[in-house]
N, C-alpha and C. Protein backbone atom coordinates (compact mmCIF):
# COMPACT_ATOMS: atom_id res chain seq x y z
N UNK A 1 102.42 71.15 80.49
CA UNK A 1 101.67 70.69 79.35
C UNK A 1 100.25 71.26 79.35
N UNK A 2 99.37 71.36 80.80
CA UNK A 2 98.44 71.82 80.51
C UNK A 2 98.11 73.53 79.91
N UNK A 3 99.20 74.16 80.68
CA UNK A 3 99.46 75.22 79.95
C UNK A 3 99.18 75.52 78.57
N UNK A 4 100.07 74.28 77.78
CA UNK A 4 99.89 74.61 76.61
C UNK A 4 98.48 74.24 75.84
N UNK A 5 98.09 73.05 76.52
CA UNK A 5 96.80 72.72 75.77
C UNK A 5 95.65 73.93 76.11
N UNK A 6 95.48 74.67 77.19
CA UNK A 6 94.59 75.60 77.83
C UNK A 6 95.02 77.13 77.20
N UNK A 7 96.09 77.68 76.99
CA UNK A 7 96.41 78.76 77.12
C UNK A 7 96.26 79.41 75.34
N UNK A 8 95.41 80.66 75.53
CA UNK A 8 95.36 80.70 73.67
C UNK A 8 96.49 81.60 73.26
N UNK A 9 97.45 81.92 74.21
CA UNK A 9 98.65 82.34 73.98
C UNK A 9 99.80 81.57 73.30
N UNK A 10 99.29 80.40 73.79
CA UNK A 10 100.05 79.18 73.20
C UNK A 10 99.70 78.64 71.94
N UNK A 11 98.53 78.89 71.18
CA UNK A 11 98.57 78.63 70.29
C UNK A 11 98.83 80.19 69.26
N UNK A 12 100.31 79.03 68.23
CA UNK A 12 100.89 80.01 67.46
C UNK A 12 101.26 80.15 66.40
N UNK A 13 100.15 79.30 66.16
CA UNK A 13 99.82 78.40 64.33
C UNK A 13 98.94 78.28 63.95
N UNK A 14 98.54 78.73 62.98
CA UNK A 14 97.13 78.84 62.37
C UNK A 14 97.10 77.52 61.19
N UNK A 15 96.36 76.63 61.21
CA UNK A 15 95.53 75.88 60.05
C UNK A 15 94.94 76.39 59.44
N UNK A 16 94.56 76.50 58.33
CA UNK A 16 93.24 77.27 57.62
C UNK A 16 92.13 75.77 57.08
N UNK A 17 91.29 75.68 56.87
CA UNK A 17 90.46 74.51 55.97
C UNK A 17 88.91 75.59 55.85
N UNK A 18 88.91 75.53 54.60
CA UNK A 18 87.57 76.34 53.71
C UNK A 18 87.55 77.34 54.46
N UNK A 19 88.62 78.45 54.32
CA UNK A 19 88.93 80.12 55.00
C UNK A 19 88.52 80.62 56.34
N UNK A 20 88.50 78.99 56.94
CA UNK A 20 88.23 79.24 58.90
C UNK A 20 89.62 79.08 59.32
N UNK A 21 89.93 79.82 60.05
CA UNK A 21 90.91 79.41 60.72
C UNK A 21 91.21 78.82 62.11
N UNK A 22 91.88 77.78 62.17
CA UNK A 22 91.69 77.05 63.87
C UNK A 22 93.85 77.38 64.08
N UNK A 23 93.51 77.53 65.68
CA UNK A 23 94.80 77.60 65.88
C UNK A 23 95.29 77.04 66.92
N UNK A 24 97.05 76.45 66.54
CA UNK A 24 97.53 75.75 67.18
C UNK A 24 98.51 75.72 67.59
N UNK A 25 99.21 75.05 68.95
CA UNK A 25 100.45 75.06 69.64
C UNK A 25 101.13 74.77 68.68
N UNK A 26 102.38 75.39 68.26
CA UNK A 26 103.23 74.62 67.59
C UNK A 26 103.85 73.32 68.51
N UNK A 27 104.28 73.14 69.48
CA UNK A 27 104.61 72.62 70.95
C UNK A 27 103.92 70.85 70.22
N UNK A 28 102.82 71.16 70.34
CA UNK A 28 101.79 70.10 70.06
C UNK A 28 101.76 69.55 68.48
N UNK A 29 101.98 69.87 67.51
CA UNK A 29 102.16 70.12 66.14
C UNK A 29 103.67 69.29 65.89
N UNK A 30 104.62 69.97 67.01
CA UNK A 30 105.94 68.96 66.35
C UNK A 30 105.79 67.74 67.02
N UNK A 31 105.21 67.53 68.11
CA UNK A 31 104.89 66.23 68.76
C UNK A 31 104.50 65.17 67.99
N UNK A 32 103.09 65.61 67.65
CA UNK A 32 102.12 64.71 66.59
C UNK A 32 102.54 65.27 64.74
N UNK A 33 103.26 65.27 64.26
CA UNK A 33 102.98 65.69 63.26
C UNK A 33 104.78 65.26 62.79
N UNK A 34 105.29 64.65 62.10
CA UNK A 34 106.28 65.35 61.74
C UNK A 34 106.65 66.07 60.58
N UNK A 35 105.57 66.52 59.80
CA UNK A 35 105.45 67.60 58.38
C UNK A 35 106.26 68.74 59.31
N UNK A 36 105.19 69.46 60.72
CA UNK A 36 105.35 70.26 61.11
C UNK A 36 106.70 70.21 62.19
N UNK A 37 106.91 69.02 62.50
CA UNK A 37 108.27 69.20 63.47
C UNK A 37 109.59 69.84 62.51
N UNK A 38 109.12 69.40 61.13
CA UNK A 38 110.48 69.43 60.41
C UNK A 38 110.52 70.54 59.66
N UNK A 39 109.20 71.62 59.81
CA UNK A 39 108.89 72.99 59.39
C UNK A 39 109.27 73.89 60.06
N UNK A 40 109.42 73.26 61.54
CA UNK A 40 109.42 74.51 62.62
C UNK A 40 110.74 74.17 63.51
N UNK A 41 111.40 73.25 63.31
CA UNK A 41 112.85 72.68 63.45
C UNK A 41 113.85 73.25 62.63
N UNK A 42 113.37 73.17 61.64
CA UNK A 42 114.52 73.46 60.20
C UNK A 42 115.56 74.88 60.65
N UNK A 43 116.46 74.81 60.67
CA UNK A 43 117.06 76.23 60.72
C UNK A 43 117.06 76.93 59.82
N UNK A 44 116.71 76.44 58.41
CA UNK A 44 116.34 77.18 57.10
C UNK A 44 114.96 77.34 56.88
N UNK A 45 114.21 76.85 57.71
CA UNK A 45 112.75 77.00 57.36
C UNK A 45 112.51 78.79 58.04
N UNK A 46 111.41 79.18 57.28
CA UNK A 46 110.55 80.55 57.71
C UNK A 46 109.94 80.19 59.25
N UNK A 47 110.34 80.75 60.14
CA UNK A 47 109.04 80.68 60.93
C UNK A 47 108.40 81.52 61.05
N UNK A 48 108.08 81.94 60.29
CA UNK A 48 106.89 83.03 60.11
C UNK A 48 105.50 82.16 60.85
N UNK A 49 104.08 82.87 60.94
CA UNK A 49 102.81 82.01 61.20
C UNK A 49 102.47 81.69 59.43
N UNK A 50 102.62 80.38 59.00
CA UNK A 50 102.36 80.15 57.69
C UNK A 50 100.58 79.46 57.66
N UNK A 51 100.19 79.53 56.83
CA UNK A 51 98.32 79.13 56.91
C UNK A 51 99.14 77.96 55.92
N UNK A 52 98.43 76.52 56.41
CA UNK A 52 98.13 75.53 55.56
C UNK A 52 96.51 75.48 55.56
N UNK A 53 96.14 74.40 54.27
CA UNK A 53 95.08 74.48 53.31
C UNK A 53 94.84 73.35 53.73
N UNK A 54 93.27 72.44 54.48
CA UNK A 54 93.25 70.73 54.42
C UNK A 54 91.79 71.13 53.83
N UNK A 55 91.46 71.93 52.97
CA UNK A 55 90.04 71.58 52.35
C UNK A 55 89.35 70.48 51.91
N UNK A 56 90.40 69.78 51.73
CA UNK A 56 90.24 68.29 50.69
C UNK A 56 89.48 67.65 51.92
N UNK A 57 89.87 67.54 53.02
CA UNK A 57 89.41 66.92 54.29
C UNK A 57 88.12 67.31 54.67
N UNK A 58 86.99 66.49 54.31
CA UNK A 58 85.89 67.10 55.45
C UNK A 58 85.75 67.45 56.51
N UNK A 59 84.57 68.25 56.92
CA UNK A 59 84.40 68.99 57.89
C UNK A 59 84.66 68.08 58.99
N UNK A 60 84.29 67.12 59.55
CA UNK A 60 84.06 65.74 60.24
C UNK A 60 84.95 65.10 60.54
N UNK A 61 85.49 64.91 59.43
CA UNK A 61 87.45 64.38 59.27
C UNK A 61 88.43 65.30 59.80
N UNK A 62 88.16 66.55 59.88
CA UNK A 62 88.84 67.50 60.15
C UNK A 62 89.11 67.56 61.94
N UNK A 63 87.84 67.77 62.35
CA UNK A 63 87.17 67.67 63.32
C UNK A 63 87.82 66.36 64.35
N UNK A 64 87.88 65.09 63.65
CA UNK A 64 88.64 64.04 64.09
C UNK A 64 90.08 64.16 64.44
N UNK A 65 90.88 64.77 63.23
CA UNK A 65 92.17 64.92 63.06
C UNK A 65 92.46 65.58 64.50
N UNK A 66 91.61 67.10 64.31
CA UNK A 66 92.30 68.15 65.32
C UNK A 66 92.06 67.89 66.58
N UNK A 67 91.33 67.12 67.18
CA UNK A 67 90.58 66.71 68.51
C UNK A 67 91.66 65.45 68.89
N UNK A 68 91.95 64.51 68.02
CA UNK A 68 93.22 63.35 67.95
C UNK A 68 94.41 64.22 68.50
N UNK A 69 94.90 65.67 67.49
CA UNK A 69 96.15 66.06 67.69
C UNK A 69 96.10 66.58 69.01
N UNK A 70 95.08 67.09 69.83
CA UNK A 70 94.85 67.54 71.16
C UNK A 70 95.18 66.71 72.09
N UNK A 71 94.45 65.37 71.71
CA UNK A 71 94.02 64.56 72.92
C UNK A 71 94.98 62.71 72.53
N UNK A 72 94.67 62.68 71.71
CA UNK A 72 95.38 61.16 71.21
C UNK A 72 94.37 60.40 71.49
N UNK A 73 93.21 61.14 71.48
CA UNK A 73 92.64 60.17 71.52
C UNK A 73 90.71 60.30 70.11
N UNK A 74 90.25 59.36 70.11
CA UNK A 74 89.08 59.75 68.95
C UNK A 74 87.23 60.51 69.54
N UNK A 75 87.27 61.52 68.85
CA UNK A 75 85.67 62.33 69.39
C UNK A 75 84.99 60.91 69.91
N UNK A 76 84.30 60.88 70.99
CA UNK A 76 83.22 59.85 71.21
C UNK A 76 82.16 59.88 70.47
N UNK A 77 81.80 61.67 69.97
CA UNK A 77 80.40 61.68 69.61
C UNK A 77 80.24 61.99 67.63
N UNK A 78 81.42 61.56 67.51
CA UNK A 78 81.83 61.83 66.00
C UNK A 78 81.41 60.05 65.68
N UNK A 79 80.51 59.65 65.14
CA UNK A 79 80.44 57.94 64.50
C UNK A 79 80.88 57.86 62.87
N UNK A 80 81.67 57.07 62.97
CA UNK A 80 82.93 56.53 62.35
C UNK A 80 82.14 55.69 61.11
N UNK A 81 82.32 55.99 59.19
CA UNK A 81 82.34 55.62 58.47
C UNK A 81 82.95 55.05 57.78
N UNK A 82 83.25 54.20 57.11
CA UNK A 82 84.33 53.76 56.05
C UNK A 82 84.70 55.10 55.34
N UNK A 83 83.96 56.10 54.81
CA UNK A 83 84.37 57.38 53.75
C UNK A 83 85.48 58.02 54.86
N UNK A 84 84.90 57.75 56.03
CA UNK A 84 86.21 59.03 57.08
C UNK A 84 87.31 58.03 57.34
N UNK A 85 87.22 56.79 57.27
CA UNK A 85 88.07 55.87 57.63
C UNK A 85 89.15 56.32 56.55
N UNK A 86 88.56 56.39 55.45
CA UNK A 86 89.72 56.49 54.32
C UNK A 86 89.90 57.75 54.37
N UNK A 87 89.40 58.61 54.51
CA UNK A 87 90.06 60.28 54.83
C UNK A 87 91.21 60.34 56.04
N UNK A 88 90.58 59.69 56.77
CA UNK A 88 91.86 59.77 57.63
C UNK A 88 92.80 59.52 57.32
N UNK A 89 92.92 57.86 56.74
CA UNK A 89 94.03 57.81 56.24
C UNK A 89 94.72 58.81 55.45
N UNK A 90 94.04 59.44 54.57
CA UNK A 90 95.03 60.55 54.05
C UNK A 90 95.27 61.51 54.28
N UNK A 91 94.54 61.98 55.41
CA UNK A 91 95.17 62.86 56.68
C UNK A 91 95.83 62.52 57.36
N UNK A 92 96.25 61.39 57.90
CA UNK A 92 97.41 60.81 58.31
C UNK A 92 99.14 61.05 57.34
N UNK A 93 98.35 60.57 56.36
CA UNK A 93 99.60 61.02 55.11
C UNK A 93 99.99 62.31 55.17
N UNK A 94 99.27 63.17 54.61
CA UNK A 94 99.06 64.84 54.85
C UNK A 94 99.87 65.58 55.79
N UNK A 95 99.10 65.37 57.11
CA UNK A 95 99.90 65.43 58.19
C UNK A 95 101.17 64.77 58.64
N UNK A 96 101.52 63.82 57.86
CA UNK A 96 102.51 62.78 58.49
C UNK A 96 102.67 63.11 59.71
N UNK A 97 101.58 62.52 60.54
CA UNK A 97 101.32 62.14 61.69
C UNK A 97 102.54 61.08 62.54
N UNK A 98 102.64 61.20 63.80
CA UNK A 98 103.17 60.54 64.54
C UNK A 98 102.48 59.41 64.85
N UNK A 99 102.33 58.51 64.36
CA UNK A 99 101.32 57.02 64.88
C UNK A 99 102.17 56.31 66.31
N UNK A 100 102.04 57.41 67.35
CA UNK A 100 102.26 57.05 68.66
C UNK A 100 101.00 56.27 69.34
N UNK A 101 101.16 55.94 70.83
CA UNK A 101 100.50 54.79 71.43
C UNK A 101 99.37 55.87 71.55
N UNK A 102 97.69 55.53 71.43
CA UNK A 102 97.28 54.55 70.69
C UNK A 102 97.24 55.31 69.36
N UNK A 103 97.15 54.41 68.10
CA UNK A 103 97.37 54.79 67.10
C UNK A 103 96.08 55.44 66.45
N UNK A 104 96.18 56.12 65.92
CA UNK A 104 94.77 56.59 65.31
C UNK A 104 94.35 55.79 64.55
N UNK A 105 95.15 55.51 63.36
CA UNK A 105 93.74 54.76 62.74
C UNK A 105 93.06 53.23 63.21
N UNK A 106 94.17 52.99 64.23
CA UNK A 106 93.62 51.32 65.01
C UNK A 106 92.78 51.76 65.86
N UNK A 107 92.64 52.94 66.76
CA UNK A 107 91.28 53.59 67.28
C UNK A 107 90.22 53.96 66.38
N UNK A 108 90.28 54.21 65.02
CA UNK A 108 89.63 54.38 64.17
C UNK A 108 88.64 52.89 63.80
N UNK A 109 89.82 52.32 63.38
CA UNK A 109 88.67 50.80 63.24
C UNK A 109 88.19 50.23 64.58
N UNK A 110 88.51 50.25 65.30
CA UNK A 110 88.10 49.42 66.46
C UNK A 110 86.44 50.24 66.83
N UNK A 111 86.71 51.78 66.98
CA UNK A 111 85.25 52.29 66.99
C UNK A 111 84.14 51.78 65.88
N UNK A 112 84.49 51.81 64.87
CA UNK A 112 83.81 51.35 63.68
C UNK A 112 83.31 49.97 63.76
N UNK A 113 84.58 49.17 64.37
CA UNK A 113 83.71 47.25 64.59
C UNK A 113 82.95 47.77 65.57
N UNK A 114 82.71 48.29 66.92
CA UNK A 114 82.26 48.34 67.55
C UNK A 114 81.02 49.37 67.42
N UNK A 115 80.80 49.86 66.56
CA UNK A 115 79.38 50.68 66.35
C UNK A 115 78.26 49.53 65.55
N UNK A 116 79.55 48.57 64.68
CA UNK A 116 78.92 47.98 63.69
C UNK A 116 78.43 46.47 64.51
C-alpha cells in the first residue's frame, strides 16, 4: 500500500480542476470512489487516462476531497466553513465517494463544532 501512496509511477489518473492537473492511483480511486471503481472495472469502459473536470469545487474543497481520498482522513490546517461543508457534500455526490470508517462528512462537522 505504501508503494502506492509514495510511488508517482503509481499514479495513473489524472483529475483536471481549472486546467491543473493532479494525479492519481487508480488503486486508490476504486477504493474511495465508486464513480471511478465502476469506470475502471467496467469491461466496456475505455481505460484510456480520461481527465475529469471538478471546477465547480473550490480550490479548498478540492484540496479537502484529495487529501481525504489519500488519507481518510481531514487537512488539520484547512478550517472548516459551512460554504465547504456544503461543497463537500456535493463532492461527495460527484465523486460518489465510499463513506467508509471515518466518514467524511461526520469528520467534517465534528471539526467545525469543534473550531466553533
Amino acid at each position: 500500500m505504501k508503494r502506492i501512496y509514495l510511488n508517482e509511477n503509481e499514479k495513473d489518473f489524472i483529475i483536471e480542476k481549472n486546467e491543473k492537473q493532479y494525479k492519481f492511483p487508480k488503486l486508490i480511486l476504486i477504493m474511495r470512489s465508486e464513480l471511478y471503481r465502476g469506470m475502471f472495472l467496467s469491461v466496456t469502459e475505455d481505460k484510456s487516462n480520461k481527465v475529469t473536470d471538478y471546477s465547480e469545487l473550490s480550490n479548498k474543497s478540492f484540496q479537502l476531497l484529495e487529501y481525504w481520498i489519500y488519507s481518510n482522513q481531514i487537512k488539520k490546517e484547512i478550517e472548516i466553513t459551512k460554504e465547504i461543508i456544503d461543497e463537500i457534500q456535493i463532492g461527495i455526490d460527484y465523486f460518489q465517494l465510499n463513506q467508509t470508517n471515518p466518514n467524511l462528512f461526520d469528520l467534517l462537522i465534528n471539526k467545525f463544532n469543534n473550531q466553533n
